[in-house]
Structures are given as C-alpha cells and as structure tokens.
N, C-alpha and C. Protein backbone atom coordinates (compact mmCIF):
# COMPACT_ATOMS: atom_id res chain seq x y z
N UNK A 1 89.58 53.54 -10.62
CA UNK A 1 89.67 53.31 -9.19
C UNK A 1 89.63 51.81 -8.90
N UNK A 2 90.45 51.46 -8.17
CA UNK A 2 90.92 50.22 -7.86
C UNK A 2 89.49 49.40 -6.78
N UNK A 3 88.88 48.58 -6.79
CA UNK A 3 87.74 48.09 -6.32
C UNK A 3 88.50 47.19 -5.14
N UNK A 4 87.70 48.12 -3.88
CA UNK A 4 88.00 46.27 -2.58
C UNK A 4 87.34 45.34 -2.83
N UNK A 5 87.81 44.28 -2.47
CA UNK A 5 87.38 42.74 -2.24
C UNK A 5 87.58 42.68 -1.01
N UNK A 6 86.35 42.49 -0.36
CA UNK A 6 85.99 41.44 0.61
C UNK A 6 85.95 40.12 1.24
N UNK A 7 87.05 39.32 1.68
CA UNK A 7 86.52 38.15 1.72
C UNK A 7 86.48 37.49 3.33
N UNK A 8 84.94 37.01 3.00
CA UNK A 8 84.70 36.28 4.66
C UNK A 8 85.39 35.15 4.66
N UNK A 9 85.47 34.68 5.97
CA UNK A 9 85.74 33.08 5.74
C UNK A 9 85.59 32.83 7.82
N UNK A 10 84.41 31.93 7.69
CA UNK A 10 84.17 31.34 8.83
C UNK A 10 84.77 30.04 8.90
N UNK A 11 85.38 30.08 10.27
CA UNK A 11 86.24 29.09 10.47
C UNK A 11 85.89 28.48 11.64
N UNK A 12 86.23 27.28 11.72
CA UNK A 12 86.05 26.06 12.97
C UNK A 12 86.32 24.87 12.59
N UNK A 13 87.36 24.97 13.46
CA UNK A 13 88.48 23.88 14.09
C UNK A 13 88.75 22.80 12.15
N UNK A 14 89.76 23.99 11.96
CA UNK A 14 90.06 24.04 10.66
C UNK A 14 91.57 23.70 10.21
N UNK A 15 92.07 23.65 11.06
CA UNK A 15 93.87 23.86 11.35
C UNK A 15 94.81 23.24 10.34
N UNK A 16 94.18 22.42 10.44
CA UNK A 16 95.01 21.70 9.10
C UNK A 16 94.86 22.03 7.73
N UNK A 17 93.76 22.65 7.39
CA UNK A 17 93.68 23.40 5.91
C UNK A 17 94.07 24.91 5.91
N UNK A 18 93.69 25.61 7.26
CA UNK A 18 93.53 26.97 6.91
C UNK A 18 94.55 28.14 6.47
N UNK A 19 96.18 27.39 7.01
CA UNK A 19 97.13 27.69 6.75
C UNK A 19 97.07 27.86 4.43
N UNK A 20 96.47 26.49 4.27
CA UNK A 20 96.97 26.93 2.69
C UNK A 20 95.51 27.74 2.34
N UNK A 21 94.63 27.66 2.91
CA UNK A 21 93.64 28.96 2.48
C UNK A 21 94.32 30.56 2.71
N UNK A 22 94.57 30.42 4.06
CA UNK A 22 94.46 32.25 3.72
C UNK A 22 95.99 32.74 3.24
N UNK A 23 96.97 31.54 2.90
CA UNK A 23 98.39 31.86 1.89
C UNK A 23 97.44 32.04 0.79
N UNK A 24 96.82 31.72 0.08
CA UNK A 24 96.08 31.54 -0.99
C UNK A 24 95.46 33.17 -1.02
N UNK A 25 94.99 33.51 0.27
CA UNK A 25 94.03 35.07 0.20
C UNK A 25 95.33 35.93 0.23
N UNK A 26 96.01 35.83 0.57
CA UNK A 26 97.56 36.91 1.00
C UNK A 26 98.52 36.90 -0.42
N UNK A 27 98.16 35.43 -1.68
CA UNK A 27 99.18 35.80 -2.87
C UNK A 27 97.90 36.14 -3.78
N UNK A 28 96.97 36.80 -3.43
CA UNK A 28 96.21 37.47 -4.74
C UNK A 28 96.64 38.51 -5.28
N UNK A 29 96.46 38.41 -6.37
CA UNK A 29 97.22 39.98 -7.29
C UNK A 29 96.29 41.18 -7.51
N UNK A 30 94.84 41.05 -6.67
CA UNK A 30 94.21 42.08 -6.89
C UNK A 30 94.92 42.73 -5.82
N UNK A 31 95.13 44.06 -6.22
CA UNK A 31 96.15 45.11 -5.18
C UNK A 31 95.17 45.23 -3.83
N UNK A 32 94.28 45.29 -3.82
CA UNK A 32 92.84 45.67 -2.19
C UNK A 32 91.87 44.60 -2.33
N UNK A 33 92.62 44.06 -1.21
CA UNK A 33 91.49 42.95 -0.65
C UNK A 33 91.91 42.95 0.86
N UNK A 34 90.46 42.39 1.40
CA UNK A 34 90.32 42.25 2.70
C UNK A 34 90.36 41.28 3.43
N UNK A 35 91.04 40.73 4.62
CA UNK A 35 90.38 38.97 4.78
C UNK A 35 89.51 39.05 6.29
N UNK A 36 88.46 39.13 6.41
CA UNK A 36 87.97 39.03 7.92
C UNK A 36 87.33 37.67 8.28
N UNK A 37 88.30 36.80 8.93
CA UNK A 37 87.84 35.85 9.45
C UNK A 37 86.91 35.65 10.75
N UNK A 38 85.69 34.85 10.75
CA UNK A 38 85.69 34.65 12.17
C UNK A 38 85.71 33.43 13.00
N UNK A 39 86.38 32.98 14.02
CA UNK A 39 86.46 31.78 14.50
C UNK A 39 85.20 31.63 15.37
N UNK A 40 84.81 30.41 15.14
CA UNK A 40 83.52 29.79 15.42
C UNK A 40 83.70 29.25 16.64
N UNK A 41 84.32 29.07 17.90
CA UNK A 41 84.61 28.49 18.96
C UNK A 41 85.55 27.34 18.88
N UNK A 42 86.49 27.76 17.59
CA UNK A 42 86.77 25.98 17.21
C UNK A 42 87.67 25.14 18.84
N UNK A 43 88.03 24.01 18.30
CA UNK A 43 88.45 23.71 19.89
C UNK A 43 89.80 23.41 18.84
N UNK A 44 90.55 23.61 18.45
CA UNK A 44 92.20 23.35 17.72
C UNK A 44 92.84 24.59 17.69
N UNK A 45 93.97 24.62 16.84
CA UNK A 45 94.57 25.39 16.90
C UNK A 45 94.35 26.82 15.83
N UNK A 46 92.85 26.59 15.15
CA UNK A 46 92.10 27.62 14.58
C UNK A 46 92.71 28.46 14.89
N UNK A 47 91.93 29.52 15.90
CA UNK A 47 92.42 30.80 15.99
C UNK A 47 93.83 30.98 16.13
N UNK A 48 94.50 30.70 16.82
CA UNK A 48 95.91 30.78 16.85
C UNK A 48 96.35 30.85 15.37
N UNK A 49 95.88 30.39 14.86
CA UNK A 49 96.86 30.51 13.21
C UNK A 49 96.09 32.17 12.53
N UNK A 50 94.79 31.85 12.82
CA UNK A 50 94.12 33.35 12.53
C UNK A 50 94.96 34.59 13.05
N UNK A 51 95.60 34.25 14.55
CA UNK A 51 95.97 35.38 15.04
C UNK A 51 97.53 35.53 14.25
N UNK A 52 97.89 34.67 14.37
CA UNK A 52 99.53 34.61 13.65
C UNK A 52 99.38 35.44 12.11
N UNK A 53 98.60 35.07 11.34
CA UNK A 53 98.62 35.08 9.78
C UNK A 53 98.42 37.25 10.34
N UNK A 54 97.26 37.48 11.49
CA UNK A 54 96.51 38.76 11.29
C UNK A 54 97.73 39.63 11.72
N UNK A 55 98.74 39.21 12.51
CA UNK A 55 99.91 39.69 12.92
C UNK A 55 100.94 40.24 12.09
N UNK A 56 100.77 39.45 11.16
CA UNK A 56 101.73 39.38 9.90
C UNK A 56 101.05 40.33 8.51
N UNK A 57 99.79 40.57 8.54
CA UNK A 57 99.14 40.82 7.38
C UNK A 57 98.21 41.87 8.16
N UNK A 58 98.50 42.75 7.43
CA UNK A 58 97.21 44.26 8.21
C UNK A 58 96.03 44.24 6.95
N UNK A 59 95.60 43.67 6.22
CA UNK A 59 94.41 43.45 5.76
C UNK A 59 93.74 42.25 6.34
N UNK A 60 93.82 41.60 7.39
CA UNK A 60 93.66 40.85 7.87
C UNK A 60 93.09 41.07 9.04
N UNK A 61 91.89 40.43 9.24
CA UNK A 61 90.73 41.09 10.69
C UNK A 61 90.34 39.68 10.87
N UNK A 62 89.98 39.62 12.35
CA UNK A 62 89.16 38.50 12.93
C UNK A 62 88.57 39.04 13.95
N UNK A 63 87.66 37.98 14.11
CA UNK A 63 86.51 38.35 15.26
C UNK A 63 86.34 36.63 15.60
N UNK A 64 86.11 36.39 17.16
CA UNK A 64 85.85 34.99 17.41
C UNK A 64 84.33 35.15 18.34
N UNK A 65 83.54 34.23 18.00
CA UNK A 65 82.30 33.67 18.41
C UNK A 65 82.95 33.00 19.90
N UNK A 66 82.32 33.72 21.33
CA UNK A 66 82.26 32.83 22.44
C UNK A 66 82.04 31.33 22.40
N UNK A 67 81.25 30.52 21.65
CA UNK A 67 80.37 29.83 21.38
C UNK A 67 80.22 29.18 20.15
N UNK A 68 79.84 28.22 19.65
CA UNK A 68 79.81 27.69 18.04
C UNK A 68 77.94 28.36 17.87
N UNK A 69 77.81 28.73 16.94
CA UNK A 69 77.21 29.60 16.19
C UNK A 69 76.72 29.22 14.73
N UNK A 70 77.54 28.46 13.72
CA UNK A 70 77.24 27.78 12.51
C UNK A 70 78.05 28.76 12.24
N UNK A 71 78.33 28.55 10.70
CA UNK A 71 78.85 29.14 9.59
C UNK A 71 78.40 30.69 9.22
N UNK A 72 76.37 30.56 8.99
CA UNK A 72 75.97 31.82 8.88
C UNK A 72 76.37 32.72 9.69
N UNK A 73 76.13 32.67 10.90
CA UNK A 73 76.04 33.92 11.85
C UNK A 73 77.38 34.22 11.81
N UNK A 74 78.72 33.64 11.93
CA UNK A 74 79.87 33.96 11.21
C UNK A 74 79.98 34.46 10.54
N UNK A 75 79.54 34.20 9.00
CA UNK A 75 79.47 35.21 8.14
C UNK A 75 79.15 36.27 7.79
N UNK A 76 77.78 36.37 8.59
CA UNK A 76 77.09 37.62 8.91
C UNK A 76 78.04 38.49 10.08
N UNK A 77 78.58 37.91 10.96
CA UNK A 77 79.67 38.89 11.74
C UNK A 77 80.44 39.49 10.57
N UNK A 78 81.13 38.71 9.75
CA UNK A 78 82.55 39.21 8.77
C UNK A 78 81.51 40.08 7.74
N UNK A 79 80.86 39.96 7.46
CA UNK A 79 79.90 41.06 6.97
C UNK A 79 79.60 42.11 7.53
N UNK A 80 79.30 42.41 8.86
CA UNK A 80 78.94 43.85 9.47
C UNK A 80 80.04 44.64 9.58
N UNK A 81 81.16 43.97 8.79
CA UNK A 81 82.66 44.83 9.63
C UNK A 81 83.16 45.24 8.33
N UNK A 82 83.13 44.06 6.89
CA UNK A 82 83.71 44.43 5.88
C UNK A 82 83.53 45.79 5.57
N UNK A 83 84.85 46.21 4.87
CA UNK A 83 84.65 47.32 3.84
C UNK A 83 84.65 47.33 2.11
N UNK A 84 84.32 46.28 1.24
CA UNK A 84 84.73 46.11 0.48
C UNK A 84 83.72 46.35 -0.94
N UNK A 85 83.89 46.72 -2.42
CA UNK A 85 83.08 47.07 -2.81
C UNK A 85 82.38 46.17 -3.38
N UNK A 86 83.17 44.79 -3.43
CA UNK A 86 82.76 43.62 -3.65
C UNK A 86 82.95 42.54 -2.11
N UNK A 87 82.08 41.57 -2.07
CA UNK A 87 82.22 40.48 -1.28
C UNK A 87 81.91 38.79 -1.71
N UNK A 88 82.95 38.30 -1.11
CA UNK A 88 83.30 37.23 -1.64
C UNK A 88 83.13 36.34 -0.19
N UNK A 89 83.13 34.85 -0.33
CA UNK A 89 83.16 33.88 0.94
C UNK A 89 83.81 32.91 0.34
N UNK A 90 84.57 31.98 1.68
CA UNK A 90 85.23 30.56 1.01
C UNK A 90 85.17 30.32 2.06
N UNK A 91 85.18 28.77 2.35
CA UNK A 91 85.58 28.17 3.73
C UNK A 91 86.56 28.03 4.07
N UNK A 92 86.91 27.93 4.90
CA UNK A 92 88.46 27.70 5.71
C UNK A 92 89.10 26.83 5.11
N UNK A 93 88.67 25.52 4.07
CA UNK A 93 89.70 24.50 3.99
C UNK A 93 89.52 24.52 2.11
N UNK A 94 89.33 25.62 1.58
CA UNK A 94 88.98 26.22 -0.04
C UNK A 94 90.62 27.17 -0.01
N UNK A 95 90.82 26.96 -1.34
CA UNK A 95 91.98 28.22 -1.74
C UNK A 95 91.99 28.50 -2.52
N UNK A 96 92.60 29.37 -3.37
CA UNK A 96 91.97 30.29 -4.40
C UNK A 96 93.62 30.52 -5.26
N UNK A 97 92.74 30.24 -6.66
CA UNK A 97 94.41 30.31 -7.56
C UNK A 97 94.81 32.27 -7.53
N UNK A 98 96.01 32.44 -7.65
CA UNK A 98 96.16 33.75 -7.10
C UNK A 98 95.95 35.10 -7.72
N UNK A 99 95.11 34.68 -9.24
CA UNK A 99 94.44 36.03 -9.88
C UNK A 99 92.82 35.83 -9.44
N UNK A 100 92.59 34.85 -8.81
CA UNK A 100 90.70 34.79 -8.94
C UNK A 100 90.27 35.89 -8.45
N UNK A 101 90.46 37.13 -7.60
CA UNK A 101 89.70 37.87 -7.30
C UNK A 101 90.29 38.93 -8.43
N UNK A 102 91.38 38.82 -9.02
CA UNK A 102 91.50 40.14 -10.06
C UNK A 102 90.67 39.31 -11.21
N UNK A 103 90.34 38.27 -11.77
CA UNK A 103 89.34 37.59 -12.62
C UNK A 103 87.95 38.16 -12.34
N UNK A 104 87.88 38.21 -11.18
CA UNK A 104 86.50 38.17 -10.96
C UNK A 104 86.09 39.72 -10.76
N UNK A 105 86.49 40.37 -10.20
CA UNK A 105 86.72 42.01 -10.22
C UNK A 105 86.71 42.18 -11.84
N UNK A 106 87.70 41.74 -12.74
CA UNK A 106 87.38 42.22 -14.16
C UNK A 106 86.63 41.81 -14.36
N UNK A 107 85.59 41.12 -14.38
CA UNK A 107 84.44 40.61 -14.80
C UNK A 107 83.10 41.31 -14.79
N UNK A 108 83.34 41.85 -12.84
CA UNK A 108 82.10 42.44 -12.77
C UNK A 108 82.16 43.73 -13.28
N UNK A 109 83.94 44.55 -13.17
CA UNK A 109 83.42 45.87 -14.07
C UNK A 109 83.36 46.19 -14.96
N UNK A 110 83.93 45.13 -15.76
CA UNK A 110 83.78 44.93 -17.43
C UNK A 110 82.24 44.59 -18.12
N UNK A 111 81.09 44.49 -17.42
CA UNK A 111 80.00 44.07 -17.80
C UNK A 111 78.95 44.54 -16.79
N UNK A 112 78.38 45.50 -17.15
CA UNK A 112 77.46 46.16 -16.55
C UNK A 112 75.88 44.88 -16.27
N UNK A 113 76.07 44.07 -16.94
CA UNK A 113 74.66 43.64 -16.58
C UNK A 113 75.26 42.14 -15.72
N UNK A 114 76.43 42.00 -14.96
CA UNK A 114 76.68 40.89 -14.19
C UNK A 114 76.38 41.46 -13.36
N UNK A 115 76.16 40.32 -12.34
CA UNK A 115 75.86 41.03 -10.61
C UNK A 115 76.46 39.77 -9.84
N UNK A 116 77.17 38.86 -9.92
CA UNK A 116 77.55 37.65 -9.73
C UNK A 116 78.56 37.39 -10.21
N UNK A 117 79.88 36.43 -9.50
CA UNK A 117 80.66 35.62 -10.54
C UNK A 117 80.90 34.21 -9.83
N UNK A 118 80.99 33.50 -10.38
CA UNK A 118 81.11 32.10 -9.46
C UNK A 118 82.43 31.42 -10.06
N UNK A 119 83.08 31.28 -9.08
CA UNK A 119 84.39 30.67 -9.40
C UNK A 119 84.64 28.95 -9.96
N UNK A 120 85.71 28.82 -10.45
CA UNK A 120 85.23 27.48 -11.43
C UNK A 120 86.27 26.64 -10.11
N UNK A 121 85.22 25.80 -9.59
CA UNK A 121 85.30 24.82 -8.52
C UNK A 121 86.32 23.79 -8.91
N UNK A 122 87.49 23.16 -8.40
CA UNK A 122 88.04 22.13 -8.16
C UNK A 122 88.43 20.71 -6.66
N UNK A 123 87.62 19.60 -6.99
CA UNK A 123 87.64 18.97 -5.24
C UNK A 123 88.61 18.21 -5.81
N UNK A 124 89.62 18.46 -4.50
CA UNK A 124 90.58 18.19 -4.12
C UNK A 124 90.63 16.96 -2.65
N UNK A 125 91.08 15.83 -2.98
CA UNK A 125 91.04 14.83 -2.58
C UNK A 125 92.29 14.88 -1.18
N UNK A 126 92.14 15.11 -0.54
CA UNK A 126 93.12 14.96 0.72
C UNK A 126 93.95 13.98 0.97
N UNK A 127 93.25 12.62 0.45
CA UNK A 127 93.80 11.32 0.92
C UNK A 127 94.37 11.23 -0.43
N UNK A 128 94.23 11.19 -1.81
CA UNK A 128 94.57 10.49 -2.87
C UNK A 128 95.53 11.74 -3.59
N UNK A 129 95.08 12.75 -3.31
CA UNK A 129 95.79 13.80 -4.21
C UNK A 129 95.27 14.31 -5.51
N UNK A 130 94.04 13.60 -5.34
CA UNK A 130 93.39 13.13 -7.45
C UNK A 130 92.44 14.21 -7.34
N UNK A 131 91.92 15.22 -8.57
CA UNK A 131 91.78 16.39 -8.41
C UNK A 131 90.53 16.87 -9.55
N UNK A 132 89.00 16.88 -9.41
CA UNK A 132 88.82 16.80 -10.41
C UNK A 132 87.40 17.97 -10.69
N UNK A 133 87.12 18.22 -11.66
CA UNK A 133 86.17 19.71 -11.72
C UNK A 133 84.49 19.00 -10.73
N UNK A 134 83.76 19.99 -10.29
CA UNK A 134 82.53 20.09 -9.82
C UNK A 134 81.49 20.03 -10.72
C-alpha cells in the first residue's frame, strides 16, 4: 500500500521563491502526496500564486490566516486538515529534489526502528548562485 505524504508549508509574503518550491512539491515521484499550504497574511502576491498552483493541482489545499500568526500556528492549521501517513514541512522559499519524499518514504518503511528522516540540506545563495552543504 502506497503511503501519503503530507506536506505543510507556511507561507508569508514569499512570492519570489514559492513558485520554485511548490514546482518542486508537484514533480515528486512519490505517486500520494499532499500540499496544504497556509498563507500567513502575507502582504505580496503570496496567496495568489497559492491559489493559481491549487487551481491547477487537486492535491493541493490552502487555508489563509486573517492576520500574521508566525510560522507555528500555520503549521499547526496545515496539520489539523492533513491526511497523510507521513508528514513532512518546508518553507516557502526550500525545494525539494524530485524523489526526496519517495527517499524518504523508503526509508521509513524499510526500517522498522526509524521514526524520522531528515533531508540532506543544501543553502543556496540567491545573489551569487554558489551552493554549498549545511
């Protein structure tokens, strides 16, 4: 049986990254995954791209905060709604190479005594392009 993935991702006033994040959640090769974003009150063109991408993609849910709220309580929204048998988080301006959640799914059901997987981090320089491990 094929395992959901969950993934939150709280967003605010993000616009300029979030486009290559959730392309990033939409070319994963695990067959069931979820994306429930929630917008944090951002003041840009945040939600609007949330709504565009959710238009286009029916695994795709959002919920927006009246109000800025932080990150947690965001997350904790995209949490009360997920359905997934796993859950995962990234921020809005993070992307993900396009097997990491089938990596990480084999991981956890291939090994009964994991309960965790942590993805192998790369910062990515905006201004320079120069790219280097955490």
């Amino acid at each position: 049986m094929v395992k959901r993935v969950s993934v939150l991702v709280a967003v605010y006033n993000c616009a300029e990254w979030l486009p290559r994040c959730l392309d990033s959640l939409c070319a994963q090769t695990h067959p069931d995954v979820e994306v429930i974003c929630v917008d944090d009150a951002s003041r840009d063109r945040s939600l609007a791209i949330i709504e565009e991408y959710a238009s286009k993609y029916s695994f795709i849910k959002y919920l927006s905060n009246e109000s800025n709220c932080g990150p947690a309580v965001s997350r904790n929204k995209a949490f009360g709604i997920s359905t997934g048998d796993y859950i995962t988080m990234v921020d809005s301006d993070d992307w993900l190479s396009p097997d990491a959640l089938e990596r990480a799914v084999e991981q956890l059901d291939n090994n009964d005594d994991t309960a965790s997987v942590l993805f192998r981090m790369v910062y990515h320089d905006a201004d320079t392009g120069c790219e280097h491990d955490f």
